[in-house]
N, C-alpha and C. Protein backbone atom coordinates (compact mmCIF):
# COMPACT_ATOMS: atom_id res chain seq x y z
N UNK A 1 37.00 -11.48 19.73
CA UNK A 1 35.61 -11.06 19.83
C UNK A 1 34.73 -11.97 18.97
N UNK A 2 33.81 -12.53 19.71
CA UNK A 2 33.15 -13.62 19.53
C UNK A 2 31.79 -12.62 18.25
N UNK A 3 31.65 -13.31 17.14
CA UNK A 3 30.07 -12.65 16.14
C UNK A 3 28.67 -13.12 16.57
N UNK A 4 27.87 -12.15 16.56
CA UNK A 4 26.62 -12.80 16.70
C UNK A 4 26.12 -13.65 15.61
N UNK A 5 25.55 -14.39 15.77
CA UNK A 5 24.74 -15.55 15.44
C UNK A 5 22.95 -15.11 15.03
N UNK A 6 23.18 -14.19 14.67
CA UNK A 6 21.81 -13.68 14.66
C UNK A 6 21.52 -13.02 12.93
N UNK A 7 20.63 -13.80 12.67
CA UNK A 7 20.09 -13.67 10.91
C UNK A 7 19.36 -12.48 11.05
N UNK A 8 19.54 -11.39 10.52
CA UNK A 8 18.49 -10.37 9.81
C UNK A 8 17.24 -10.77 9.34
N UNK A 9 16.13 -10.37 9.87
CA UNK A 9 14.61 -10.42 9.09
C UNK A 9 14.87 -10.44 7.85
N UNK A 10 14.15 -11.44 6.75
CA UNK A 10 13.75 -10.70 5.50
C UNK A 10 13.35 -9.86 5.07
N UNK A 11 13.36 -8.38 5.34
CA UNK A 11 12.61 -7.48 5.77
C UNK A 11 11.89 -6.54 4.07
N UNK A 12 12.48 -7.27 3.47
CA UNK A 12 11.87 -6.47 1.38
C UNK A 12 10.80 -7.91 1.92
N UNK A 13 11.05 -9.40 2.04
CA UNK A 13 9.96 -10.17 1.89
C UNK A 13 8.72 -10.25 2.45
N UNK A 14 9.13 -9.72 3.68
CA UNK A 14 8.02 -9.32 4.38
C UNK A 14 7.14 -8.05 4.21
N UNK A 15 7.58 -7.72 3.38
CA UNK A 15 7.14 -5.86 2.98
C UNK A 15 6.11 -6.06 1.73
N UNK A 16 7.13 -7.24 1.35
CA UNK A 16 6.08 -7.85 0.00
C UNK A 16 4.93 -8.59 0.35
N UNK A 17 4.99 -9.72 1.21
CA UNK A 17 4.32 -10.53 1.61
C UNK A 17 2.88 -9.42 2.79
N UNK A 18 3.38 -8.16 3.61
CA UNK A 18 2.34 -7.01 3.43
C UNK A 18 1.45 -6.27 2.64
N UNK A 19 2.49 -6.23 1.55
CA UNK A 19 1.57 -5.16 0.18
C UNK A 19 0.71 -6.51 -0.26
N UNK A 20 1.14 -7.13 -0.50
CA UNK A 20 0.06 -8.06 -1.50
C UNK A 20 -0.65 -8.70 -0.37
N UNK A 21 -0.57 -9.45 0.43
CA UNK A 21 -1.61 -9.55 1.54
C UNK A 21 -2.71 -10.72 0.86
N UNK A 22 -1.64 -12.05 0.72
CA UNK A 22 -1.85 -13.02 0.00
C UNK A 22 -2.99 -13.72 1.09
N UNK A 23 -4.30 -14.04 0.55
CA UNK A 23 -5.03 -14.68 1.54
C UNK A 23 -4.29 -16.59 1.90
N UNK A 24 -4.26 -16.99 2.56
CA UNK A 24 -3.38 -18.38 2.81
C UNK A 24 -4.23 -19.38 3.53
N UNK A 25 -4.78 -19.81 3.31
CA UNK A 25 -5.63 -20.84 3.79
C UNK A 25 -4.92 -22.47 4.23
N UNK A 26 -4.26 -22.48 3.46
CA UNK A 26 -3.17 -23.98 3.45
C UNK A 26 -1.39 -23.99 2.83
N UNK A 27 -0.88 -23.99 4.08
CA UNK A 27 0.40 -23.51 3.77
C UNK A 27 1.33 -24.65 3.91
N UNK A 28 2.24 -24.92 3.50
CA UNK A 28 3.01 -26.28 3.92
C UNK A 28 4.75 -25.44 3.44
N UNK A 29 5.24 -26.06 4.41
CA UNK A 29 6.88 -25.62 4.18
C UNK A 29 7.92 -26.93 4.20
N UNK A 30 8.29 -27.21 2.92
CA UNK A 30 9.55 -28.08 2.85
C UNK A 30 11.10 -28.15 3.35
N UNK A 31 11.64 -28.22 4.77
CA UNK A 31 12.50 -27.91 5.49
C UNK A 31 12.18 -26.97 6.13
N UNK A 32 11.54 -27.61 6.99
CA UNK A 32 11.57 -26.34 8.05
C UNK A 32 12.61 -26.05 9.23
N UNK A 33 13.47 -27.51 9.14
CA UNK A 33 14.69 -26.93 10.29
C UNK A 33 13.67 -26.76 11.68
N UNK A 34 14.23 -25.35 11.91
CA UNK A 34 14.07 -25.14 13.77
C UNK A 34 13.08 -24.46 14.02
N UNK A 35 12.01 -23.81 12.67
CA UNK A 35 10.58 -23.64 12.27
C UNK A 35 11.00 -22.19 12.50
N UNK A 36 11.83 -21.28 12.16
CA UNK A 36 12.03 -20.27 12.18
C UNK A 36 11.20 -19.34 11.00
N UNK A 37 11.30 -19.89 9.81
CA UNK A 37 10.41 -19.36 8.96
C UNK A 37 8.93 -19.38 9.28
N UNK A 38 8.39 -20.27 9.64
CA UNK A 38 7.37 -20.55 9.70
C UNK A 38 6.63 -19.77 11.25
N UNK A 39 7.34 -20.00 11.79
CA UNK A 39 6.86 -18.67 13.33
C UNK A 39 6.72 -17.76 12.44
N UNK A 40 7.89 -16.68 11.87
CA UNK A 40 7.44 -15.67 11.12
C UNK A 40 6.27 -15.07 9.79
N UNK A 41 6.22 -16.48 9.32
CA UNK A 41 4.93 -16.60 8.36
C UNK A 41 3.68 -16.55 9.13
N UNK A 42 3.49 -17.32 10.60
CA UNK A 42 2.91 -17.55 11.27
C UNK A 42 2.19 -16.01 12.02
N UNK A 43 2.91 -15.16 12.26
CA UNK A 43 2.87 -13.98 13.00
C UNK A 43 2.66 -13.29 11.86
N UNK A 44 2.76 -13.16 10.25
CA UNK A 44 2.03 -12.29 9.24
C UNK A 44 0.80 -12.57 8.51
N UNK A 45 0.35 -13.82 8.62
CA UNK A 45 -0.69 -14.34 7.74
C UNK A 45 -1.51 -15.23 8.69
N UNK A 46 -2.94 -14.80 7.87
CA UNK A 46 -4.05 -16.03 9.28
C UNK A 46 -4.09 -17.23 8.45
N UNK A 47 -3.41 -17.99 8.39
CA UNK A 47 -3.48 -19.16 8.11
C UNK A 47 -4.30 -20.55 9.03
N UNK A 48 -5.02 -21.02 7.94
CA UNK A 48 -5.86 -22.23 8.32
C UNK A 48 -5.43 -23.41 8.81
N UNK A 49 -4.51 -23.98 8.28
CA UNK A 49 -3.52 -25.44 8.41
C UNK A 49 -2.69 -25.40 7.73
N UNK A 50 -1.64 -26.36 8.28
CA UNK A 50 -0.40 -25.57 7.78
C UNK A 50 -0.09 -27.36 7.82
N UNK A 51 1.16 -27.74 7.03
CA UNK A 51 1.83 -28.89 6.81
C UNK A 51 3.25 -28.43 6.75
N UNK A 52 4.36 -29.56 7.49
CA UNK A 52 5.53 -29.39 7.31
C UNK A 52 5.91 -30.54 7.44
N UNK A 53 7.23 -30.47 6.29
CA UNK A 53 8.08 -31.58 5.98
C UNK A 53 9.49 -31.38 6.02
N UNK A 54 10.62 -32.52 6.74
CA UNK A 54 11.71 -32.07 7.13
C UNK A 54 12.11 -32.88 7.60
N UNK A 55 13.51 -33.14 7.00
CA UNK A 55 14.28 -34.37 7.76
C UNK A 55 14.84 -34.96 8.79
N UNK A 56 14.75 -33.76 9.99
CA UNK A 56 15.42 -33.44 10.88
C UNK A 56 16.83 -33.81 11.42
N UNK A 57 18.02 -33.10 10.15
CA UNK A 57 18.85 -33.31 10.30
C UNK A 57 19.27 -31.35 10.39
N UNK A 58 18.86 -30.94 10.89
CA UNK A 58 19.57 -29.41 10.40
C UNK A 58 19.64 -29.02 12.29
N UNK A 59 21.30 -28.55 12.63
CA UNK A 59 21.69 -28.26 13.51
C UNK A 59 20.65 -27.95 14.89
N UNK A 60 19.47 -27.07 14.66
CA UNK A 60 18.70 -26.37 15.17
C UNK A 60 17.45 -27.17 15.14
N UNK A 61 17.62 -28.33 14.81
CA UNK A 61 15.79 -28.67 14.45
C UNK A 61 15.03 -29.10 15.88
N UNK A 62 15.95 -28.85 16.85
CA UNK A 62 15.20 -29.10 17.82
C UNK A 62 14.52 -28.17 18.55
N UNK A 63 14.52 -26.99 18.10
CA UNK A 63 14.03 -25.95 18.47
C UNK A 63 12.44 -26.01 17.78
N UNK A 64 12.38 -26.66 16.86
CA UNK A 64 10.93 -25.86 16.13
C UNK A 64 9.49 -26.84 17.12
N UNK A 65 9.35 -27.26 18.02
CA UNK A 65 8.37 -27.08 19.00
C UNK A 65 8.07 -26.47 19.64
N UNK A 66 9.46 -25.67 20.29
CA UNK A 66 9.11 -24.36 20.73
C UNK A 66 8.95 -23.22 19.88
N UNK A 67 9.14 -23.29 18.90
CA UNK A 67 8.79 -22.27 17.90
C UNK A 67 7.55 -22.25 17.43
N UNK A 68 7.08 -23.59 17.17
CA UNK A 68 5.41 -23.67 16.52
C UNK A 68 4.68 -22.92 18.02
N UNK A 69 4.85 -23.43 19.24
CA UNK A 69 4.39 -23.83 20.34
C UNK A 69 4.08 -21.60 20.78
N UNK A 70 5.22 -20.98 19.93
CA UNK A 70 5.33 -19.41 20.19
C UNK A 70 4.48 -18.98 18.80
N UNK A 71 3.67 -19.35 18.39
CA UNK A 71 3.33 -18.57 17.32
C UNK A 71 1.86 -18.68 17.80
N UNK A 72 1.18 -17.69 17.20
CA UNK A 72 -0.51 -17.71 17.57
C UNK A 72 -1.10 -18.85 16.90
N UNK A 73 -0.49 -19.34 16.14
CA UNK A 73 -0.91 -20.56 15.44
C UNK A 73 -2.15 -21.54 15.93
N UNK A 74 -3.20 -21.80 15.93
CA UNK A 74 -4.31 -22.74 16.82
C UNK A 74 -5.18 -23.77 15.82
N UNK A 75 -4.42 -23.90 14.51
CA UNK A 75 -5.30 -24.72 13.53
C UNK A 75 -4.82 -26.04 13.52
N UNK A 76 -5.27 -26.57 12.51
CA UNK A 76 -4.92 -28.18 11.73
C UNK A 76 -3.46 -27.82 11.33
N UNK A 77 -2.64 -29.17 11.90
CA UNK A 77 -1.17 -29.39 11.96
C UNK A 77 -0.66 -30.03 11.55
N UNK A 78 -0.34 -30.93 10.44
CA UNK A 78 0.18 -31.92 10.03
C UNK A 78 1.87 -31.97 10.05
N UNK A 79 3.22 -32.84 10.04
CA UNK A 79 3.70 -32.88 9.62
C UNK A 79 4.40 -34.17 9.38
N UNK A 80 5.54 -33.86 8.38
CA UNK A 80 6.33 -35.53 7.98
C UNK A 80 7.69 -35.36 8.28
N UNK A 81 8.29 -35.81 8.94
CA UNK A 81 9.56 -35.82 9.84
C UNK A 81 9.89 -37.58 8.52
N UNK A 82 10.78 -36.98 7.76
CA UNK A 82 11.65 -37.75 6.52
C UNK A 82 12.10 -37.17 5.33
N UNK A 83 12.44 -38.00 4.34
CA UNK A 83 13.02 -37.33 3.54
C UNK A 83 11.86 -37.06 2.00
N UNK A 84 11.74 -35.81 1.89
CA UNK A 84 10.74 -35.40 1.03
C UNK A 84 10.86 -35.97 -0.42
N UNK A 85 11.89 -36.54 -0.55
CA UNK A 85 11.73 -37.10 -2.08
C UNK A 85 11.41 -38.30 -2.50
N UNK A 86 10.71 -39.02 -1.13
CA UNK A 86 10.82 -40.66 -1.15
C UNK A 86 9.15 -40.74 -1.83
N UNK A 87 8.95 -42.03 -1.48
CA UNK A 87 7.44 -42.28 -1.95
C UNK A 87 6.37 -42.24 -0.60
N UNK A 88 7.35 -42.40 0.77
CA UNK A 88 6.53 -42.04 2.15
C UNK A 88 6.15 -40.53 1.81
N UNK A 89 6.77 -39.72 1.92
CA UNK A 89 6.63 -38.73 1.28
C UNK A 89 5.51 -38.12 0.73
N UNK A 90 5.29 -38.81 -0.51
CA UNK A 90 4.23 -38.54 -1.96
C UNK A 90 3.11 -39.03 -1.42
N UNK A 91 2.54 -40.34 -0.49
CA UNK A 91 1.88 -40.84 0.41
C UNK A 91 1.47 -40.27 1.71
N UNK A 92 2.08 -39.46 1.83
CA UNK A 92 1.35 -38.58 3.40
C UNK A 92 0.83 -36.83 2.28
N UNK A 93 1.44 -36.80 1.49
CA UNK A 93 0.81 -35.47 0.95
C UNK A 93 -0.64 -35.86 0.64
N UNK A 94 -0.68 -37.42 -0.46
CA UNK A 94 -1.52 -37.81 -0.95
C UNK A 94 -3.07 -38.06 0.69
N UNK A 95 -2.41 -37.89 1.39
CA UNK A 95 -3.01 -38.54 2.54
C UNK A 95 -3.45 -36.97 3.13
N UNK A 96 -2.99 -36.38 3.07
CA UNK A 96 -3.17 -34.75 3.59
C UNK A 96 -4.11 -34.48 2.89
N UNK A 97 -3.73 -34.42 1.40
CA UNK A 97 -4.25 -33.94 0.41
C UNK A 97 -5.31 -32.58 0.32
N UNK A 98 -4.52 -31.68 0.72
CA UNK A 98 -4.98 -30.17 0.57
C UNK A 98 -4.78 -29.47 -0.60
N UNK A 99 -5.40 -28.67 -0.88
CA UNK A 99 -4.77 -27.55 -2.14
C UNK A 99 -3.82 -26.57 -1.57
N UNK A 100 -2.45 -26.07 -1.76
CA UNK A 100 -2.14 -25.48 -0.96
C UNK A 100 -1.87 -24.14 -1.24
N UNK A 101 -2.54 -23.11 -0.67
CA UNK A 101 -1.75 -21.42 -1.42
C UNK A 101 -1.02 -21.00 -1.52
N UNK A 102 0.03 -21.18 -0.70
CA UNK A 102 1.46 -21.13 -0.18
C UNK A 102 1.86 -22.12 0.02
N UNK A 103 3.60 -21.89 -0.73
CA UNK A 103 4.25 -23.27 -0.34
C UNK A 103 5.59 -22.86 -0.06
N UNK A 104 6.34 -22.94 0.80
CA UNK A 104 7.94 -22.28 1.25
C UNK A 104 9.00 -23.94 0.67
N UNK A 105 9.67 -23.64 -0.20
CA UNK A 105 10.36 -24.66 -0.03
C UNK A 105 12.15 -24.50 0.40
N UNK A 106 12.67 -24.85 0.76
CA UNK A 106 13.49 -24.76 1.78
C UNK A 106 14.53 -25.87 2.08
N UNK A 107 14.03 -26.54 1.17
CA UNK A 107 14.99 -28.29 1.57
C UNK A 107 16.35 -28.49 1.56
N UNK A 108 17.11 -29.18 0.65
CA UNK A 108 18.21 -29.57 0.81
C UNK A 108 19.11 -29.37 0.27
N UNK A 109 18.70 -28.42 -0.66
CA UNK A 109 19.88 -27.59 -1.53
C UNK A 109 20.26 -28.27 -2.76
N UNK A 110 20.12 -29.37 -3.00
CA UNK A 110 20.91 -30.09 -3.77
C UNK A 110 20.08 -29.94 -5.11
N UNK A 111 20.47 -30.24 -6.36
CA UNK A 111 20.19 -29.97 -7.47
C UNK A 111 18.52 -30.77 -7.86
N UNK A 112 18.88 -32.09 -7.60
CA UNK A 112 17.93 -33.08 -7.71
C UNK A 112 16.79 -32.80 -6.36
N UNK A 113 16.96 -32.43 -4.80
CA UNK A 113 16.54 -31.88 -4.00
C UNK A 113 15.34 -30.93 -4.38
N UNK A 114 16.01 -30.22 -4.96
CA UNK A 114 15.02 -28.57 -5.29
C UNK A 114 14.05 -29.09 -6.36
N UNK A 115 14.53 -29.53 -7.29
CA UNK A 115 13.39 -29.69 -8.09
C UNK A 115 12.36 -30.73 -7.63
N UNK A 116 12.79 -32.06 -7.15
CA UNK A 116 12.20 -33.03 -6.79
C UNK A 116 11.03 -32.36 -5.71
N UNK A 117 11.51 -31.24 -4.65
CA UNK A 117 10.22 -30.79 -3.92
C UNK A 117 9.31 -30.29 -4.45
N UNK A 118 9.83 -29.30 -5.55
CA UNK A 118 8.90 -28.61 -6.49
C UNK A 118 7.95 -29.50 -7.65
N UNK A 119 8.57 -30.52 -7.79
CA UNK A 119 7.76 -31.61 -8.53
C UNK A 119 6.39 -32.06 -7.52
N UNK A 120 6.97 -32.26 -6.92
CA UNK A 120 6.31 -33.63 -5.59
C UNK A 120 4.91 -32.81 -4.97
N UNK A 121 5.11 -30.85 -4.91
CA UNK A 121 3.70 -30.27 -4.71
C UNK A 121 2.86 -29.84 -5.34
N UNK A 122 3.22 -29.80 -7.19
CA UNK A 122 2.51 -29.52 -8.00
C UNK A 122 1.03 -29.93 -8.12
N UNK A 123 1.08 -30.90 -7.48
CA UNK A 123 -0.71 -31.80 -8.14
C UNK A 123 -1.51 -31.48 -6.62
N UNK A 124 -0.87 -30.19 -5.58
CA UNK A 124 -1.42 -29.96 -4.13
C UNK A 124 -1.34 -28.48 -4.54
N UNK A 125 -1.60 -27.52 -5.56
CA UNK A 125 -1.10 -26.61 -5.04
C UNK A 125 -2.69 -25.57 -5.62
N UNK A 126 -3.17 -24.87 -5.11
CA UNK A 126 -4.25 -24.22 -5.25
C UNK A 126 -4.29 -23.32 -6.41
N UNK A 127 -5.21 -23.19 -7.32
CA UNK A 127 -4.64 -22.12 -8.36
C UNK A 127 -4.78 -20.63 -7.75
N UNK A 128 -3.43 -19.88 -8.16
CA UNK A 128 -3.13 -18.98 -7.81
C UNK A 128 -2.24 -18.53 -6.64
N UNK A 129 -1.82 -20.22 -6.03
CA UNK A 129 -0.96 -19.91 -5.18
C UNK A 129 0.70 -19.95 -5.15
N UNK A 130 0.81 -19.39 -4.31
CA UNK A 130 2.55 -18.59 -4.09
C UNK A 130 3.44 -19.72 -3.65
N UNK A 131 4.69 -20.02 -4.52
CA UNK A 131 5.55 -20.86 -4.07
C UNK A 131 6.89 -19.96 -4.54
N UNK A 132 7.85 -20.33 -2.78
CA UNK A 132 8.40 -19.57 -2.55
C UNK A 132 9.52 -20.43 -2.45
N UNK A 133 10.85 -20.08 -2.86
CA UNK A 133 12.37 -21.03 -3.05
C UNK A 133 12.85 -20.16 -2.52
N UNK A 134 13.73 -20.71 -1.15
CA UNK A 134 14.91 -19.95 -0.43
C UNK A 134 16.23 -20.75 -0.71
N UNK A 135 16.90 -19.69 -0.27
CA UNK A 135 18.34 -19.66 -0.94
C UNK A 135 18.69 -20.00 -2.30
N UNK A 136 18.23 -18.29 -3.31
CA UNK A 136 18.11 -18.86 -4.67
C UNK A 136 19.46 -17.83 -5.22
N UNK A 137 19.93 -17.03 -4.12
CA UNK A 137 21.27 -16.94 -4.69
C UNK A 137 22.53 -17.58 -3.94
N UNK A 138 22.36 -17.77 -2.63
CA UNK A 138 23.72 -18.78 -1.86
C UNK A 138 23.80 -19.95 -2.39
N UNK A 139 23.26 -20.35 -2.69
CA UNK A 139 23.22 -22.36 -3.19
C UNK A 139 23.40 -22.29 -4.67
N UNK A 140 24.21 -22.59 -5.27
CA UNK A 140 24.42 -22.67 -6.59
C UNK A 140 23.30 -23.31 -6.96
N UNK A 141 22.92 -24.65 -6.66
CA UNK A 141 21.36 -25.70 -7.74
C UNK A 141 20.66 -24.72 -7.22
N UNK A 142 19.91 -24.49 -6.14
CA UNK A 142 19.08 -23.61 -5.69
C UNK A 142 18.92 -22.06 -6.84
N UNK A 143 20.12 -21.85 -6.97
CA UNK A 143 20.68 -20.68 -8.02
C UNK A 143 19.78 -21.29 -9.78
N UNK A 144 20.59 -22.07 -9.82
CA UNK A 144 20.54 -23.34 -11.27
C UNK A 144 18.97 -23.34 -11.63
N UNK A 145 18.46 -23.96 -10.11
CA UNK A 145 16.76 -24.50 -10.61
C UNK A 145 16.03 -23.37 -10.29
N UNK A 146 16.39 -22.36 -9.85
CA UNK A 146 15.77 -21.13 -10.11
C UNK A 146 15.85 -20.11 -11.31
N UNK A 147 16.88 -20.03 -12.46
CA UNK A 147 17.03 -19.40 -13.46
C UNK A 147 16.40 -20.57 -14.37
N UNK A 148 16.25 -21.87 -14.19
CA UNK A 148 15.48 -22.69 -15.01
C UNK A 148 13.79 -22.01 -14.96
N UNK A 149 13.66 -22.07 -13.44
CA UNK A 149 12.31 -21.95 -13.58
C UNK A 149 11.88 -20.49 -14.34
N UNK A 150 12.31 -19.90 -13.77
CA UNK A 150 11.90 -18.32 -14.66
C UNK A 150 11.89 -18.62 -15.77
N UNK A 151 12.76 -19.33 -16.83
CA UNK A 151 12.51 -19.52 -18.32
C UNK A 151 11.70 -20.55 -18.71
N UNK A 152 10.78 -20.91 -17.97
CA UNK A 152 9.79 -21.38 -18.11
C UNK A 152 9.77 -22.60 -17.98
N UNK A 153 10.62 -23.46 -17.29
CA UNK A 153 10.79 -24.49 -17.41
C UNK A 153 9.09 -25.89 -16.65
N UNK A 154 8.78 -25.11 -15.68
CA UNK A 154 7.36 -25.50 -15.69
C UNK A 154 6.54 -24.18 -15.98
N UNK A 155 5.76 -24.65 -16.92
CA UNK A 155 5.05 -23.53 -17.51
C UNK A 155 3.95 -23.20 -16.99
N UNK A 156 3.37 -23.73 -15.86
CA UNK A 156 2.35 -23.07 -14.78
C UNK A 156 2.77 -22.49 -13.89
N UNK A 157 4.22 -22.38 -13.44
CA UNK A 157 4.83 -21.84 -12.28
C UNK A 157 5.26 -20.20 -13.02
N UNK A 158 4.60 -19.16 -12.61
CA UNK A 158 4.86 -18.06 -13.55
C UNK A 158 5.98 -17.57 -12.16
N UNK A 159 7.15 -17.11 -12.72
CA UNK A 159 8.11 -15.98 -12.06
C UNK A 159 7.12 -14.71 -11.87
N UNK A 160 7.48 -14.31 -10.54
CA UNK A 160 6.92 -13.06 -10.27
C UNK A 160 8.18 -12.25 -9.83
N UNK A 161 8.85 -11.93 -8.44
CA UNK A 161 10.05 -11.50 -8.46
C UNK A 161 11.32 -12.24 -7.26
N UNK A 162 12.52 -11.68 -7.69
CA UNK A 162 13.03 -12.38 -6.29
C UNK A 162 13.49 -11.14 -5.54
N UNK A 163 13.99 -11.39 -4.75
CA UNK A 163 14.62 -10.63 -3.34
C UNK A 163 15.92 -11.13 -2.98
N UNK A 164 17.00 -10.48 -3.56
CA UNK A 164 18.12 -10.80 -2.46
C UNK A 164 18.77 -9.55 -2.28
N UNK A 165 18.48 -8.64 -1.48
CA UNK A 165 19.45 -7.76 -1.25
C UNK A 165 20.71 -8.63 -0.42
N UNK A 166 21.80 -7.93 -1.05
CA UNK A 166 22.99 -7.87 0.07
C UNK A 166 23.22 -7.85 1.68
N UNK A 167 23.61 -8.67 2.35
CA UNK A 167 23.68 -8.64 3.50
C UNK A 167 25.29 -7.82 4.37
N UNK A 168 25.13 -7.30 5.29
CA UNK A 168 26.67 -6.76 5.47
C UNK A 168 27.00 -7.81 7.00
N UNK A 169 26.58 -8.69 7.26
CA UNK A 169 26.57 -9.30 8.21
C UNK A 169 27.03 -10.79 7.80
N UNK A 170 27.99 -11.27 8.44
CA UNK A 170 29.08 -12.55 8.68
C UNK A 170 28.42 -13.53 9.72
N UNK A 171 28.09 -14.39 9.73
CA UNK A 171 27.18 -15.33 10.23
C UNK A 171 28.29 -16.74 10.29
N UNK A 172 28.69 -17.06 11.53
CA UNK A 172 29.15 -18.59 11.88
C UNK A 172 28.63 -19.52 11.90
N UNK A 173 29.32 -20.72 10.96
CA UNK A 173 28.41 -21.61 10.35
C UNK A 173 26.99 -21.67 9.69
N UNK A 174 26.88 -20.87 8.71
CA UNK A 174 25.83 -20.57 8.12
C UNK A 174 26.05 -20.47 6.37
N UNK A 175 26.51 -21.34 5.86
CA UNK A 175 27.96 -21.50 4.47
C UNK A 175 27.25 -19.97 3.90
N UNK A 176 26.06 -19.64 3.44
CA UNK A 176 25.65 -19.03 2.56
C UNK A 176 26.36 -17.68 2.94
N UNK A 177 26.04 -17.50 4.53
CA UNK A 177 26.18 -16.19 4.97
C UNK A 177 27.89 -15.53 5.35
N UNK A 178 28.79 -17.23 5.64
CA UNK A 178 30.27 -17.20 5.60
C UNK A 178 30.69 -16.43 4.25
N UNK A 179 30.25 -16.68 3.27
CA UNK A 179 30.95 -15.96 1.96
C UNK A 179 29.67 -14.94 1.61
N UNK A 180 29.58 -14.29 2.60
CA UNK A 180 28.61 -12.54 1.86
C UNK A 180 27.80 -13.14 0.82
N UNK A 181 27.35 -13.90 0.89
CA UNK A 181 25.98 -13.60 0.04
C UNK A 181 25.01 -13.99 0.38
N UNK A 182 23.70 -12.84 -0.57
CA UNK A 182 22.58 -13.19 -0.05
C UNK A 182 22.12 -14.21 0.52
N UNK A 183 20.79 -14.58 0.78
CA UNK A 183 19.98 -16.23 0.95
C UNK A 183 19.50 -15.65 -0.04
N UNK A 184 18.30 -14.74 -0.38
CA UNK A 184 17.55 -15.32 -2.04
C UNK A 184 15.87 -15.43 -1.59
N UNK A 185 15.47 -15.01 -2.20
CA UNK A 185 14.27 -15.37 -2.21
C UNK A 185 13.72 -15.59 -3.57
N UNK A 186 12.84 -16.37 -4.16
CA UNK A 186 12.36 -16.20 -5.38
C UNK A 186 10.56 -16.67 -5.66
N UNK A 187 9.67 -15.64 -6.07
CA UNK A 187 8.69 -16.04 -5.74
C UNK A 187 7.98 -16.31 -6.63
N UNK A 188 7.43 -17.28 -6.87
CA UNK A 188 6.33 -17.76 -8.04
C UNK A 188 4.63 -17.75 -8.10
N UNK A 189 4.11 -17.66 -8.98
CA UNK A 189 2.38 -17.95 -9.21
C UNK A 189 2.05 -19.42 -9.79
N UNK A 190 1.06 -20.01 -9.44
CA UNK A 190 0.79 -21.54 -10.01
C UNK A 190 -0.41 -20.83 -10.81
N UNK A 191 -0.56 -21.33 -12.09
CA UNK A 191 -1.94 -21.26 -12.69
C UNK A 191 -1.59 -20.94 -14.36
N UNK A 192 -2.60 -20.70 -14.98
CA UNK A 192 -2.73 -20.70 -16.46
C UNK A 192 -1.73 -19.60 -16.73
């Protein structure tokens, strides 16, 4: 008997991302893969323009045209199809150059990865806005540069809370979800 392949809603993040009812004017997501997050961000928040960056190496990434293409989405679109830690990179943000309220980052898991995205949007990011790290309990660095950040390690990025409930669901080819554990959410404030 073959398992479904089918991820559970975030459904505490989205409950959160309801109660507080973050206004979002400029949103940008670092890995977006097959734009699955971002349809769903898309369908909770009226967002103005949105930016995405992503290497397009993730199994599914060929899906996220039809995914942008399903969301009510009708604004300013930017994105950068490469690798977010280069200097092309730092040059198309610089070239965008929005403040942003929201920021999903999502990238590559890797130790140097996570922080390097979180470096690279600091001098774009609107005061008072929400930056959000997935998979901050499946990914060990992801894990790592998230108990850094809470202790203050950038001292404008204030910890607010994370989210990982437990999942009871086994997911094929999905490493985080092969060994029962959460994905993670962890959510931050930019400002004084």
């Amino acid at each position: 008997e073959q398992e479904a392949e089918v991820i559970p809603p975030p459904d505490e993040f989205l409950l959160w991302l309801l109660e507080h009812k973050p206004v979002v004017r400029s949103f940008l997501e670092i890995g977006t893969a097959a734009g699955g997050n971002l349809r769903l961000l898309c369908d909770f928040l009226d967002m103005k323009d949105i930016a995405v960056m992503d290497d397009r190496t993730h199994r599914r990434a060929q899906h996220f045209e039809e995914n942008l293409a399903a969301t009510r989405y009708r604004g300013r679109f930017n994105r950068f199809w490469g690798n977010s830690h280069g200097d092309e990179a730092k040059a198309w943000l610089a070239e965008v150059d929005p403040l942003f309220d929201l920021v999903f980052i999502d990238g590559d898991h890797t130790a140097e990865g996570v922080e390097g995205d979180t470096r690279i949007v600091l001098p774009y990011l609107e005061q008072g806005a929400l930056v959000i790290f997935h998979d901050i309990v499946c990914s060990d660095d992801v894990a790592n540069w998230h108990m850094q950040m809470k202790s203050g390690v950038i001292p404008s990025l204030h910890y607010i809370r994370e989210i990982a409930k437990p999942r009871s669901v086994t997911i094929r080819d999905v490493p985080c979800m092969e060994r029962r554990k959460p994905l993670g959410i962890g959510i931050y404030r930019w400002g004084p």
